[in-house]
Protein backbone atom coordinates (compact mmCIF):
# COMPACT_ATOMS: atom_id res chain seq x y z
CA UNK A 1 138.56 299.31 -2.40
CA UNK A 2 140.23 297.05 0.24
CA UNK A 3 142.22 295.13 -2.10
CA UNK A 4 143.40 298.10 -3.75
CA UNK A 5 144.01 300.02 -0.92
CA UNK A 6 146.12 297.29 0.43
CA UNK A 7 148.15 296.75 -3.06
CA UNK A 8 149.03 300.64 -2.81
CA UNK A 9 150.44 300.01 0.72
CA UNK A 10 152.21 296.89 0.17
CA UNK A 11 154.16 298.97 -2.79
CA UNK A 12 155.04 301.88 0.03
CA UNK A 13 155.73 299.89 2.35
CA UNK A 14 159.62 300.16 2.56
CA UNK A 15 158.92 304.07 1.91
CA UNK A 16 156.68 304.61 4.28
CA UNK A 17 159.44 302.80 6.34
CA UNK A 18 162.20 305.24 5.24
CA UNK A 19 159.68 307.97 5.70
CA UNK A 20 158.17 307.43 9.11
CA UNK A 21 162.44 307.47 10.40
CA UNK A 22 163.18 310.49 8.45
CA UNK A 23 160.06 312.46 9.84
CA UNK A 24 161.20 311.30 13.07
CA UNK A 25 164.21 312.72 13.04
CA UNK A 26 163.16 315.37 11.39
CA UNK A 27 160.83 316.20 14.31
CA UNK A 28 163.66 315.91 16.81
CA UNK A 29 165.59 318.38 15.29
CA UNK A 30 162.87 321.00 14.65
CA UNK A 31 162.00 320.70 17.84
CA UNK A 32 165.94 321.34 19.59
CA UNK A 33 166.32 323.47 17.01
CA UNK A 34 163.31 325.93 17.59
CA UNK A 35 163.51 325.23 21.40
CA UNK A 36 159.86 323.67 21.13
CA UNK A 37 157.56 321.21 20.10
CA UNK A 38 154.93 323.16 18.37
CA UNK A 39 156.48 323.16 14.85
CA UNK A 40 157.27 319.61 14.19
CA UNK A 41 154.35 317.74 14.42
CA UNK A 42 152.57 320.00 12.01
CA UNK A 43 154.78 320.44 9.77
CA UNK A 44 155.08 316.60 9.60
CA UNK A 45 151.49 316.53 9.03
CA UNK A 46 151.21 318.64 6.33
CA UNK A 47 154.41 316.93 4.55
CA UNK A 48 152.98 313.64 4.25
CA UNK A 49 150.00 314.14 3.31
CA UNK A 50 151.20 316.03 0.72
CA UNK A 51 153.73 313.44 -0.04
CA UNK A 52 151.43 310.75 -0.08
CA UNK A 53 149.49 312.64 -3.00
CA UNK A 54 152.70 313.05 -4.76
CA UNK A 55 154.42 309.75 -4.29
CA UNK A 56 151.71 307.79 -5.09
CA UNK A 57 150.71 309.24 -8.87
CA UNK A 58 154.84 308.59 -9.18
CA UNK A 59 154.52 305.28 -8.87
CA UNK A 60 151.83 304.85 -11.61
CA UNK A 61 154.11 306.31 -14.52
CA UNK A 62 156.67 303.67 -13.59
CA UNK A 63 156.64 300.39 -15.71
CA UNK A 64 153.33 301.42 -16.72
CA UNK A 65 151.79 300.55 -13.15
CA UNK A 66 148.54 302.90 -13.29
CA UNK A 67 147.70 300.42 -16.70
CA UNK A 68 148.83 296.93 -15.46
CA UNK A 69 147.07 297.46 -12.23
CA UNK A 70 143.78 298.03 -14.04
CA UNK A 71 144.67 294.32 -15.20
CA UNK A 72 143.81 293.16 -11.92
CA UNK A 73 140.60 291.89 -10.13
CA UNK A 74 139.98 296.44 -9.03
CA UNK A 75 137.72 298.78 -10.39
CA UNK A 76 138.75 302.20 -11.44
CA UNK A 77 136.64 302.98 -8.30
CA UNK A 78 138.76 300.87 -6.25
CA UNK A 79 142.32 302.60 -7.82
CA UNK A 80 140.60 306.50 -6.42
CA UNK A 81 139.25 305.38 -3.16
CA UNK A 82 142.37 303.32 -2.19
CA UNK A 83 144.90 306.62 -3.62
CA UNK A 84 142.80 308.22 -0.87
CA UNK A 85 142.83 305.77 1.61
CA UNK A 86 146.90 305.74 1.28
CA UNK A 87 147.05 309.78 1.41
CA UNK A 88 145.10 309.67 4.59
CA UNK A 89 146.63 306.70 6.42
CA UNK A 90 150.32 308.78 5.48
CA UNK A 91 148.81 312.21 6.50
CA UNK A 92 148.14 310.93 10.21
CA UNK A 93 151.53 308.56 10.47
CA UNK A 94 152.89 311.99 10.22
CA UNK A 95 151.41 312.91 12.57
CA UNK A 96 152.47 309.94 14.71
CA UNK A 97 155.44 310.43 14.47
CA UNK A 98 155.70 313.86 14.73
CA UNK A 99 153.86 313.95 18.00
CA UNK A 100 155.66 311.13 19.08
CA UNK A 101 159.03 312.08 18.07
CA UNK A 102 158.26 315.52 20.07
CA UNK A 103 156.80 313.60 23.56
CA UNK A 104 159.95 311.65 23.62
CA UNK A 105 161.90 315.18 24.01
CA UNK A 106 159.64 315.94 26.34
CA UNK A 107 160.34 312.88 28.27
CA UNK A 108 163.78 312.72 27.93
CA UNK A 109 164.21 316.76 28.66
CA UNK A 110 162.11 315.94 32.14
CA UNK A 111 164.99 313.50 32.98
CA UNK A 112 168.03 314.35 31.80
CA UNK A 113 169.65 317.70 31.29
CA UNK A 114 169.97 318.19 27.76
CA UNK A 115 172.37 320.50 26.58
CA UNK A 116 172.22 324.32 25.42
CA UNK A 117 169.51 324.65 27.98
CA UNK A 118 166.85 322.23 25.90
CA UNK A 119 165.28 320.97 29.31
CA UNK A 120 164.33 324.60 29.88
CA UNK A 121 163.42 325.90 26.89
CA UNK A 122 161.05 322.41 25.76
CA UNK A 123 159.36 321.79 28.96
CA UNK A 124 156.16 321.09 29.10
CA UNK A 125 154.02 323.96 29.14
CA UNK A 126 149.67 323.99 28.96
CA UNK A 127 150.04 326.66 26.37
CA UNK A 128 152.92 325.12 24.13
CA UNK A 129 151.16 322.35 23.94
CA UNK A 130 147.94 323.43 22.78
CA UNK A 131 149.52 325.30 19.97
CA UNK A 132 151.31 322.21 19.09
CA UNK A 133 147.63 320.78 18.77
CA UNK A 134 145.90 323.28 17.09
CA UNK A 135 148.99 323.94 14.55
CA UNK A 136 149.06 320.38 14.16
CA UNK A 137 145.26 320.48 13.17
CA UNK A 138 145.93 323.60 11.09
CA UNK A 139 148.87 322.11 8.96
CA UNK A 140 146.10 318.75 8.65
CA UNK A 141 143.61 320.74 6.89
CA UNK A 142 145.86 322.50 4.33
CA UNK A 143 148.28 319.14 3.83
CA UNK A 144 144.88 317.57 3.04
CA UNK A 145 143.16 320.95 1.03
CA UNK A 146 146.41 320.74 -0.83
CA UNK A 147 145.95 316.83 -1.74
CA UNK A 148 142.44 317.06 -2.16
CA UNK A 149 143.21 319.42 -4.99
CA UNK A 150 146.30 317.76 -7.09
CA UNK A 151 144.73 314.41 -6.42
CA UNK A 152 142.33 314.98 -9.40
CA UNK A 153 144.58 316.60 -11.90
CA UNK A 154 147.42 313.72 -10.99
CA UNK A 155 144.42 311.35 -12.55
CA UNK A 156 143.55 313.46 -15.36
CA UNK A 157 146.73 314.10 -16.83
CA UNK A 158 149.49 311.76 -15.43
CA UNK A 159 152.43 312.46 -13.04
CA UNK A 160 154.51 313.92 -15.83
CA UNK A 161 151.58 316.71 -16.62
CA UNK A 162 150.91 317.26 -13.59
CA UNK A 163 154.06 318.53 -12.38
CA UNK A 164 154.50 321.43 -15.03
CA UNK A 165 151.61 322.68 -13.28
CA UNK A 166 152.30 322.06 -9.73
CA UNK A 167 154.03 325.43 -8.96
CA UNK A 168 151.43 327.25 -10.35
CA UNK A 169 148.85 325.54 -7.98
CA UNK A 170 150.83 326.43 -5.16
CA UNK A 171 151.21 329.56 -5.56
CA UNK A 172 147.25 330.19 -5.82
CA UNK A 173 146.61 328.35 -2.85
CA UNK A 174 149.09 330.48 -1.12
CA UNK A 175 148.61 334.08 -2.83
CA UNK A 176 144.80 333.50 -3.29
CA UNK A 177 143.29 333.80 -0.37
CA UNK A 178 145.34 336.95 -0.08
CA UNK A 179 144.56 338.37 -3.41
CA UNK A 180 140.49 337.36 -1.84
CA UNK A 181 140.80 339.21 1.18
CA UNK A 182 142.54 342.02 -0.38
CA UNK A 183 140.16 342.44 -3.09
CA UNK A 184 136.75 342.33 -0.93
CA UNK A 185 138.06 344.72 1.24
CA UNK A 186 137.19 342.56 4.58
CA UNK A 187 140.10 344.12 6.52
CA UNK A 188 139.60 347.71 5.25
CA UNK A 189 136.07 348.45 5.75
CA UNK A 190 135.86 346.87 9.82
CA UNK A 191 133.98 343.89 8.82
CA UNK A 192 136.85 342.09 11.23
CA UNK A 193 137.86 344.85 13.97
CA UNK A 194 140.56 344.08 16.27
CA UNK A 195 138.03 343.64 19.02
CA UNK A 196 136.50 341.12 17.32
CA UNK A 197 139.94 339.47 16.29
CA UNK A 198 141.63 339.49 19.68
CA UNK A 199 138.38 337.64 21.17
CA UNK A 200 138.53 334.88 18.87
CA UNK A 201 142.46 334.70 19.10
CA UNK A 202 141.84 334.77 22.62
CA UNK A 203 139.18 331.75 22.29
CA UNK A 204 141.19 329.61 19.97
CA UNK A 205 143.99 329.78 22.71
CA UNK A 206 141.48 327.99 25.61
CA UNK A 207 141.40 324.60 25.50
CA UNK A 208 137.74 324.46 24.72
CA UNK A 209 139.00 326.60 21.47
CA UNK A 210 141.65 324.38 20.38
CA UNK A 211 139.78 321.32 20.89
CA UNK A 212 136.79 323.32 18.91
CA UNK A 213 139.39 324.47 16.25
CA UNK A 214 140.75 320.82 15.95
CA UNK A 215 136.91 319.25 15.37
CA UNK A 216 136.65 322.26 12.33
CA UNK A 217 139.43 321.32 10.75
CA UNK A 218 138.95 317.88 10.85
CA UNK A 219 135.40 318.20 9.30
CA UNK A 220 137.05 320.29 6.86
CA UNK A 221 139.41 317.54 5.96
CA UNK A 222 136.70 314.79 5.52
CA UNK A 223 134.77 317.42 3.53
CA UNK A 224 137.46 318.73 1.17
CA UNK A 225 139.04 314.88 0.45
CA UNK A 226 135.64 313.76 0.11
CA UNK A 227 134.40 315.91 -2.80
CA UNK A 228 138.13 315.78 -4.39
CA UNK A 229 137.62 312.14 -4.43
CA UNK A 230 134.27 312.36 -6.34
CA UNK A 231 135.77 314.60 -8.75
CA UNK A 232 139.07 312.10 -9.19
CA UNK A 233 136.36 309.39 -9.77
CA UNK A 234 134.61 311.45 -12.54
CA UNK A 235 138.05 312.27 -14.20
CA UNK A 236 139.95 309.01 -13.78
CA UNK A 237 136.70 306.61 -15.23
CA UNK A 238 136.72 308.86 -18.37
CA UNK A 239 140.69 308.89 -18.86
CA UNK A 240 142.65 306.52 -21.47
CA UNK A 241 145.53 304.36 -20.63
């Protein structure tokens, strides 16, 4: 797994490069733009990691790289767990940078008077920050639900497959869940009142809640990623180059 892992990063490395400065950036302007930090890091997050899942399968259609690395001293087993390895290592460098790229306003804004009232509007605030954190954790899980889910299908059928089917999957992981809730009636029949909803919205904004929220939706990352890359392993050892 190592030596595949660190094959699939050598051949990012001058995108992940690129990628790191444009999520930087990216981040700084969110952030001035919105007047706050909360945004950017998460939506960093969740690009990368979906990135990394897409990027990645690209580079195995070109020059018929998913069959000449299979030439090499790596297992099938190695190609899946290293994919995975690179997804996650880019899923949390967005998150770097985002979180960096958002402290540095901070920091600068504390200093200097930034124009169009910036130093105002981004200062640091307890409750600003912990919905930066637990949007940031939010974004993690459904960047990495999202991978864990075209991660497998990228191995069964091949980038060029794959992406004919692509806006289809997003559209059930967004509409769904709604369809779900809509159709069991959850919200209808006071299984969630709005007692019961304003306490936990009211927990979720302690710290205790966030940092609670943040440990869920990490779990849920290792979780989902885990069983999508038992499923990639099942599909990828029975596919034909």
């Amino acid at each position: 797994m190592k030596r595949a892992y660190l094959m699939e990063m050598t051949i990012f490395r001058d995108y992940i490069k690129q990628l790191m400065g444009v999520g930087f950036f990216v981040s700084i302007f969110v952030s001035a733009g919105m007047g706050s930090i909360v945004a950017a890091p998460a939506i960093l997050t969740m690009m990368f990691f979906m990135m990394g899942c897409m990027s990645a399968s690209a580079y195995d259609e070109q020059s018929n790289w998913g069959a000449f690395r299979l030439t090499m001293p790596v297992s099938r087993r190695d190609v899946v767990l290293g994919r995975y390895g690179v997804i996650v290592t880019l899923g949390f460098l967005g998150m770097a940078a985002g979180w960096v790229a958002c402290l540095l306003i901070l920091a600068l804004g504390s200093v200097v008077e930034l124009p169009f009232g910036l130093s105002d509007a981004i200062a640091f605030d307890e409750g600003m920050f912990l919905g930066a954190v637990f949007s940031t954790a939010l974004c993690m899980a459904l960047g990495s639900l999202i991978a864990s889910i075209e991660t497998p299908i990228y191995f069964k059928f091949g980038q060029n497959k794959t992406t004919q089917w692509l806006p289809m999957i997003t559209v059930l992981l967004f509409v769904g869940p709604m369809l779900i809730i809509n159709g069991t009636g959850i919200l209808d029949n006071g299984s969630m009142s709005f007692g019961n909803l304003a306490s936990l919205l009211g927990f979720i904004e302690t710290p205790v809640g966030v940092a609670t929220c943040f440990a869920i939706f990490l779990a849920f990352t290792v979780v989902v990623l885990g069983i999508s890359a038992a499923v990639s392993l099942k599909l990828y050892e029975g596919r034909e180059l």
